[in-house]
C-alpha atoms as a PDB file:
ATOM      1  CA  UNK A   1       0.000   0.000   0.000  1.00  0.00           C
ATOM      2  CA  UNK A   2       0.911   3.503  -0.502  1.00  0.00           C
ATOM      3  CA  UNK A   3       1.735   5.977   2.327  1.00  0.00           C
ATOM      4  CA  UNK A   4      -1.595   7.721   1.314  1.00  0.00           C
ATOM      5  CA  UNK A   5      -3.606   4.593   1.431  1.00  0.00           C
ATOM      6  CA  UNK A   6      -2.277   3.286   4.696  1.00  0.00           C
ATOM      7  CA  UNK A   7      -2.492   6.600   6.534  1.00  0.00           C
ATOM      8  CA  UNK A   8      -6.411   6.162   5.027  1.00  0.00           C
ATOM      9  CA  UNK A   9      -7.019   2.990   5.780  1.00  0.00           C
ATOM     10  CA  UNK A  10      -5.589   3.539   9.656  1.00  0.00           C
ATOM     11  CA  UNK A  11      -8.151   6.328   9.729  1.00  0.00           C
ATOM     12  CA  UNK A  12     -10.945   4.055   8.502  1.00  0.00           C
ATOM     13  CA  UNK A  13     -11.650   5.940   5.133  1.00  0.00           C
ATOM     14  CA  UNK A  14     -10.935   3.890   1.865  1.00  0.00           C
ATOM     15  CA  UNK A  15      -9.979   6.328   0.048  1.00  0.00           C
ATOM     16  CA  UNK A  16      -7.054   8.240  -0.040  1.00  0.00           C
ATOM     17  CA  UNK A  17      -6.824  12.130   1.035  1.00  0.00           C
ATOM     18  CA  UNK A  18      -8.099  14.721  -1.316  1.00  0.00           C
ATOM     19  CA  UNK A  19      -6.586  18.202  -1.083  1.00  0.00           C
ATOM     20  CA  UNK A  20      -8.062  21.384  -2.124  1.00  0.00           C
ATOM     21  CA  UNK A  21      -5.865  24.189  -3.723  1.00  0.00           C
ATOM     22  CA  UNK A  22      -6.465  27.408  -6.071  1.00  0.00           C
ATOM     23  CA  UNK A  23      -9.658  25.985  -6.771  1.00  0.00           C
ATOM     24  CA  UNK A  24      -8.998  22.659  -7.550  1.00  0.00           C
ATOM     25  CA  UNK A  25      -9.683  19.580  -5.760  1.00  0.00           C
ATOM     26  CA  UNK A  26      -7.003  17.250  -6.175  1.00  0.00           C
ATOM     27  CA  UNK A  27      -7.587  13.152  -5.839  1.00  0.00           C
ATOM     28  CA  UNK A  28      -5.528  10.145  -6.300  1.00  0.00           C
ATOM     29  CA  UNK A  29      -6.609   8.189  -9.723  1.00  0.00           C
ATOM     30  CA  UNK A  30      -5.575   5.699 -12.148  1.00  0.00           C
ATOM     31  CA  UNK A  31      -5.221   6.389 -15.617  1.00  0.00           C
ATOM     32  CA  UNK A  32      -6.368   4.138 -18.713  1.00  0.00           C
ATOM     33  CA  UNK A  33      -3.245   2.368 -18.317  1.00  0.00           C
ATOM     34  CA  UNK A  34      -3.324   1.925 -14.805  1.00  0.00           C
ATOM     35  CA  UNK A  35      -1.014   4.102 -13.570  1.00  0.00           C
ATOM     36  CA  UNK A  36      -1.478   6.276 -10.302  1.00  0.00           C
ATOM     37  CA  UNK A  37      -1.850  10.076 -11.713  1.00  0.00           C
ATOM     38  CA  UNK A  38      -3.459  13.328  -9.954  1.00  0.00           C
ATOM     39  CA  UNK A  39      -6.891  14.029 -10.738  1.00  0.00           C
ATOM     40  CA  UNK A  40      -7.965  17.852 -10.795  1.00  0.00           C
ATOM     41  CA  UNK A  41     -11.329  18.694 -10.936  1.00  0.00           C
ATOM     42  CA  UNK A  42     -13.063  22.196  -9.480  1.00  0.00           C
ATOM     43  CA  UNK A  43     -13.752  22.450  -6.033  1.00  0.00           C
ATOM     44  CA  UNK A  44     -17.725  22.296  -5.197  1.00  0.00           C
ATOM     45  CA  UNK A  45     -17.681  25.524  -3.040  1.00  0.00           C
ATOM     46  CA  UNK A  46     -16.020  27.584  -6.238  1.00  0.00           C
ATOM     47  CA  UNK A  47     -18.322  25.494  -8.983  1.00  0.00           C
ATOM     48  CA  UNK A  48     -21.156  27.169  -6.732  1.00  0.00           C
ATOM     49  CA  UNK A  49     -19.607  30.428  -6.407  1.00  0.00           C
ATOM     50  CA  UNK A  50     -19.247  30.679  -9.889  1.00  0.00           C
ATOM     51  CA  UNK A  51     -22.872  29.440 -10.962  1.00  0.00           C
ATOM     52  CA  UNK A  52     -23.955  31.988  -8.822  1.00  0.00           C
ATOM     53  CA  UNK A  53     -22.464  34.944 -10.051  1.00  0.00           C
ATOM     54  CA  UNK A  54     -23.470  33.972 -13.410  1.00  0.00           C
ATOM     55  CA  UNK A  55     -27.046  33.595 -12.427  1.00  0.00           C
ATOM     56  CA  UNK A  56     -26.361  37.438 -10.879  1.00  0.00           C
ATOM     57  CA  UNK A  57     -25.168  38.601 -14.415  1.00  0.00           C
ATOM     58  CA  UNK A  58     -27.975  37.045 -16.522  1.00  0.00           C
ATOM     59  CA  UNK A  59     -29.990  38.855 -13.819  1.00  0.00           C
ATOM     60  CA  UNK A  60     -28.767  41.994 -14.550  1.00  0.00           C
ATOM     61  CA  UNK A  61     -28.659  42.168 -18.082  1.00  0.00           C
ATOM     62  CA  UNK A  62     -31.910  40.429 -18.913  1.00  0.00           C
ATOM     63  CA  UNK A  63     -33.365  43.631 -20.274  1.00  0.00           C
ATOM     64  CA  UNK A  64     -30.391  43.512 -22.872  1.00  0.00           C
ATOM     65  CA  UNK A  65     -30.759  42.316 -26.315  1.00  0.00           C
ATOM     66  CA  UNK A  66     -30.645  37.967 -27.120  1.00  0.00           C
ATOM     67  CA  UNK A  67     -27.157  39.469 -28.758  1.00  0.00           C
ATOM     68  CA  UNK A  68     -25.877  41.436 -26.470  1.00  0.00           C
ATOM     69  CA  UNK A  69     -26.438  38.407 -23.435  1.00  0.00           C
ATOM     70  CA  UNK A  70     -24.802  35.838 -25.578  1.00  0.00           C
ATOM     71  CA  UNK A  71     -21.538  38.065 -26.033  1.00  0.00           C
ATOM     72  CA  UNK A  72     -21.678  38.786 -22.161  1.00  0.00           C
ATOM     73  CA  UNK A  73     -22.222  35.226 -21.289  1.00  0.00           C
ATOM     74  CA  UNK A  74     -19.458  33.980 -23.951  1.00  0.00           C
ATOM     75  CA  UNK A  75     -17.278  36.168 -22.470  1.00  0.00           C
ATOM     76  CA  UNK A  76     -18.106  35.118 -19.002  1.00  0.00           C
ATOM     77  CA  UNK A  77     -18.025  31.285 -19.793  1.00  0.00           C
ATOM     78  CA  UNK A  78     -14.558  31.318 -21.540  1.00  0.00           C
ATOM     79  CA  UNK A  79     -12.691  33.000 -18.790  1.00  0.00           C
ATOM     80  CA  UNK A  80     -14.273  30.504 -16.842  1.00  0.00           C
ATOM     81  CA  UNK A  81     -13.228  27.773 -19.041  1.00  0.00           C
ATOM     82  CA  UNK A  82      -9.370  29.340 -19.255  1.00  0.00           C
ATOM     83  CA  UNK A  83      -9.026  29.031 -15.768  1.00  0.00           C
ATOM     84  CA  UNK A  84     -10.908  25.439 -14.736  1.00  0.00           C
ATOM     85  CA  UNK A  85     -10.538  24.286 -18.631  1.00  0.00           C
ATOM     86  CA  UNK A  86      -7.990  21.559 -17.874  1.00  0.00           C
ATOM     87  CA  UNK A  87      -7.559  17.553 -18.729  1.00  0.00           C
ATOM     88  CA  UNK A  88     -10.392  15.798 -16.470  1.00  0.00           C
ATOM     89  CA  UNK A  89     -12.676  18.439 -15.603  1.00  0.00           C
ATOM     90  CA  UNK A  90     -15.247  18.484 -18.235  1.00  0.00           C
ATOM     91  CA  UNK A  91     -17.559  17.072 -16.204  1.00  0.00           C
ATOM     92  CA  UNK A  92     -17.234  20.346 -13.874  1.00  0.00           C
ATOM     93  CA  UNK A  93     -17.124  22.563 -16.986  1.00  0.00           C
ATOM     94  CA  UNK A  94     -20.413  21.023 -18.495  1.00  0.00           C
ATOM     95  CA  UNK A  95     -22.378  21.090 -15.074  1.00  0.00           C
ATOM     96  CA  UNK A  96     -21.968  24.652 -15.003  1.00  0.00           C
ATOM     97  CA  UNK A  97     -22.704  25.018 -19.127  1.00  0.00           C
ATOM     98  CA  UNK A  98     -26.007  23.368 -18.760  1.00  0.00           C
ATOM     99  CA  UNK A  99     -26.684  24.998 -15.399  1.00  0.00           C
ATOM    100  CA  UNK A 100     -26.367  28.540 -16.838  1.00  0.00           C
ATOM    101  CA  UNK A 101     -28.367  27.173 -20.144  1.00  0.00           C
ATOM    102  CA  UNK A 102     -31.091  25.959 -18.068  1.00  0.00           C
ATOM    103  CA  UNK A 103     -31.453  29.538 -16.029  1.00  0.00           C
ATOM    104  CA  UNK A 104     -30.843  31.836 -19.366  1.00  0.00           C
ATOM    105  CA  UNK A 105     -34.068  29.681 -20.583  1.00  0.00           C
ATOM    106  CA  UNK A 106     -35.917  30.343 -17.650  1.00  0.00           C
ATOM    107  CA  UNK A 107     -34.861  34.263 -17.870  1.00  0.00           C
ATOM    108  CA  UNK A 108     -36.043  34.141 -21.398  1.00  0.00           C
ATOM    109  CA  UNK A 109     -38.892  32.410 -21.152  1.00  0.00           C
ATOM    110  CA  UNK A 110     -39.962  35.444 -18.065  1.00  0.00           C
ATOM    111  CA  UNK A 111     -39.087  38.246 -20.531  1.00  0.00           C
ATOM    112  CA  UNK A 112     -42.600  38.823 -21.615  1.00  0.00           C
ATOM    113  CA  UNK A 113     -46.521  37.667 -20.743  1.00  0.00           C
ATOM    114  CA  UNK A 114     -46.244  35.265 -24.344  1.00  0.00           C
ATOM    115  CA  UNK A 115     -45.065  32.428 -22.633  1.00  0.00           C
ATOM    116  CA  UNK A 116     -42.741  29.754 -22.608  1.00  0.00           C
ATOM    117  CA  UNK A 117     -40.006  29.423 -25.405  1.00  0.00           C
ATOM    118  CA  UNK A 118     -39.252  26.062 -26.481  1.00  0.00           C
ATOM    119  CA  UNK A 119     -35.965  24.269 -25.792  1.00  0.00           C
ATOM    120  CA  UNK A 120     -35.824  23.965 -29.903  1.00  0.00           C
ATOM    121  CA  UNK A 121     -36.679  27.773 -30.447  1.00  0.00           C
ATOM    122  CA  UNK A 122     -33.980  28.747 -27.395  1.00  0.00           C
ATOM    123  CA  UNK A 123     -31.251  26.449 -29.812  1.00  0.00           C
ATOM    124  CA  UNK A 124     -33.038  28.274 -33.127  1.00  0.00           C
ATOM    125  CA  UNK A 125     -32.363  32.152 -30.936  1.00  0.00           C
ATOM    126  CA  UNK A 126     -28.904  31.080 -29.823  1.00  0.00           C
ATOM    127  CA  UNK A 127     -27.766  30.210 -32.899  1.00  0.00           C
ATOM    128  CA  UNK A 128     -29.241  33.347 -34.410  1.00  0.00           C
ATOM    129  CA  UNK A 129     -27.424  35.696 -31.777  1.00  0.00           C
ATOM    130  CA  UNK A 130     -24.333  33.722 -31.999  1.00  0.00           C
ATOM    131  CA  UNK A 131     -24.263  34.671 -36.158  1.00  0.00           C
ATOM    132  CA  UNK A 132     -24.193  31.008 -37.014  1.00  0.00           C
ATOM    133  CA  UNK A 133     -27.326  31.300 -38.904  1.00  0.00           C
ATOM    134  CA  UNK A 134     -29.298  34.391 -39.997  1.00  0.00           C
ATOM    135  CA  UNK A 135     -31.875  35.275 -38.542  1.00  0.00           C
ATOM    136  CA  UNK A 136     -35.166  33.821 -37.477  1.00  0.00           C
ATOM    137  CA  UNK A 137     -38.670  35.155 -38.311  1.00  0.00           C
ATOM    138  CA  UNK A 138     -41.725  35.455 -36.262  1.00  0.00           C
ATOM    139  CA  UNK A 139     -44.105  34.000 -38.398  1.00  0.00           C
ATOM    140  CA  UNK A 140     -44.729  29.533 -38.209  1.00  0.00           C
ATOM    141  CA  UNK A 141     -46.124  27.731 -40.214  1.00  0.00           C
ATOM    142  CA  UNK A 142     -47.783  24.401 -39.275  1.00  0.00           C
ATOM    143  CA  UNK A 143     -49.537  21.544 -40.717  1.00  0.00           C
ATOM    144  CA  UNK A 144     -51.466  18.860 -38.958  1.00  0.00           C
ATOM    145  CA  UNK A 145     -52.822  15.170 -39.238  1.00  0.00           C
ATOM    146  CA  UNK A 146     -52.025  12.863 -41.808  1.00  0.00           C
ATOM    147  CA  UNK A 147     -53.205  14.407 -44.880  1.00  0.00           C
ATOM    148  CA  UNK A 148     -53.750  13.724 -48.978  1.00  0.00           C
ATOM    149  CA  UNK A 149     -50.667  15.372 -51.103  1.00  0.00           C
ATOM    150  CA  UNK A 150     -53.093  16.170 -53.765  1.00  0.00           C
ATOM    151  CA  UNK A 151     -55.342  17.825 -51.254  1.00  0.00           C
ATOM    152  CA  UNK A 152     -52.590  20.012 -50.117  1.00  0.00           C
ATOM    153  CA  UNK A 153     -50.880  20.860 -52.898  1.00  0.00           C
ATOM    154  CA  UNK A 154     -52.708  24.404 -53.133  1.00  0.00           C
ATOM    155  CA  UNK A 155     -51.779  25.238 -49.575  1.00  0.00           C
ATOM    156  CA  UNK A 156     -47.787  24.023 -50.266  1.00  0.00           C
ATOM    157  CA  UNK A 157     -47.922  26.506 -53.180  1.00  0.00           C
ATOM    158  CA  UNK A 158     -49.374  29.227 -51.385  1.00  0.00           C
ATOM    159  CA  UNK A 159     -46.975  28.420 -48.513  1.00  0.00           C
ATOM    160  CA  UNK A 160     -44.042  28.399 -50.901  1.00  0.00           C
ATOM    161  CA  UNK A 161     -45.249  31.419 -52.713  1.00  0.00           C
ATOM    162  CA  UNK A 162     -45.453  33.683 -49.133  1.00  0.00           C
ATOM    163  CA  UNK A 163     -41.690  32.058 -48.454  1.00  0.00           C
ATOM    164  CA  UNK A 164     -40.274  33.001 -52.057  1.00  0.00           C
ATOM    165  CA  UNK A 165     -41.907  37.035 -51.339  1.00  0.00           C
ATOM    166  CA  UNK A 166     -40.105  36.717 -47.811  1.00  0.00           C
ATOM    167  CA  UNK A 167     -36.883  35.921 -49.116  1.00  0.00           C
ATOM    168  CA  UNK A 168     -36.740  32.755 -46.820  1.00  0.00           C
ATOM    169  CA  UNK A 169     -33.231  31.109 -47.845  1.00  0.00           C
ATOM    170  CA  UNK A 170     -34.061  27.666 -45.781  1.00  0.00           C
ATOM    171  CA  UNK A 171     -36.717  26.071 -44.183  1.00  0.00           C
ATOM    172  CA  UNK A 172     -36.498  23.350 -41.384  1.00  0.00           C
ATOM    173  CA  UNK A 173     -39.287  20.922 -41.789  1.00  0.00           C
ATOM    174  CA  UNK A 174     -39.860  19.107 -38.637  1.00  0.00           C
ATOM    175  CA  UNK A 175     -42.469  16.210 -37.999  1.00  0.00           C
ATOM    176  CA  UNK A 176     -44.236  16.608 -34.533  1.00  0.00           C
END
């Protein structure tokens, strides 16, 4: 046994000691080989401290434009990630990614007495803000129940005509 193990095992713990520093907590592990290595993964206390103050920010600037949050939350996330973004501490890094995801949808979805967005319409505005795709209009179109293509043919060309006059470049057809 190693010094680290005994001293645990005389203690009555199984594992051996973790030890908290600059953030980090640091644990004894085995790599994929088998070999002892330090693990380094963020510290629960700062993990909290840090979803916190990002739940402050989206507080305070959820009056700003979808644009201007996702620049002020990319910047926020990747000095984040610069600091805690190291080998085995994804897990910590995607906690807090889908914890600040999840509240961001909540403090969009309280922006205004229409309701609840979507979790595909917050991925649709995201990717809109972030410049990956255009832009996104207001207007849906929806068709239900299993119908006859010759029946609604007239109603696809009248839908395709209203697309052509709105210069729609794609459509993403989506079965409900």
């Amino acid at each position: 046994m190693a010094g680290s193990q005994r001293h645990a095992a005389k203690h009555g713990r199984k594992r051996s000691e973790t030890i908290y520093l600059l953030g980090f907590t640091l644990y004894c592990t085995r790599n994929l080989k088998g070999n002892f290595r330090i693990g380094m993964r963020t510290e629960k206390s700062r993990l909290r401290r840090s979803l916190m103050s990002l739940q402050d920010l989206l507080r305070r600037i959820r009056h700003l434009s979808v644009r201007e949050q996702v620049n002020t939350l990319n910047a926020a996330l990747r000095g984040h990630y610069a600091y805690y973004g190291i080998a085995g501490n994804f897990r910590s890094l995607q906690k807090l990614h889908r914890a600040v995801q999840r509240y961001w949808h909540k403090m969009l979805c309280s922006r205004s007495w229409a309701g609840r967005i979507t979790w595909d319409m917050f991925h649709q505005i995201k990717l809109a803000a972030e410049g990956t795709i255009g832009s996104m209009t207001g207007i849906h179109y929806s068709f239900m129940g299993a119908t006859d293509p010759v029946q609604m043919e007239p109603y696809a060309r009248e839908l395709a005509g209203r697309l052509k006059q709105d210069n729609v470049d794609s459509v993403l057809l989506a079965p409900v």
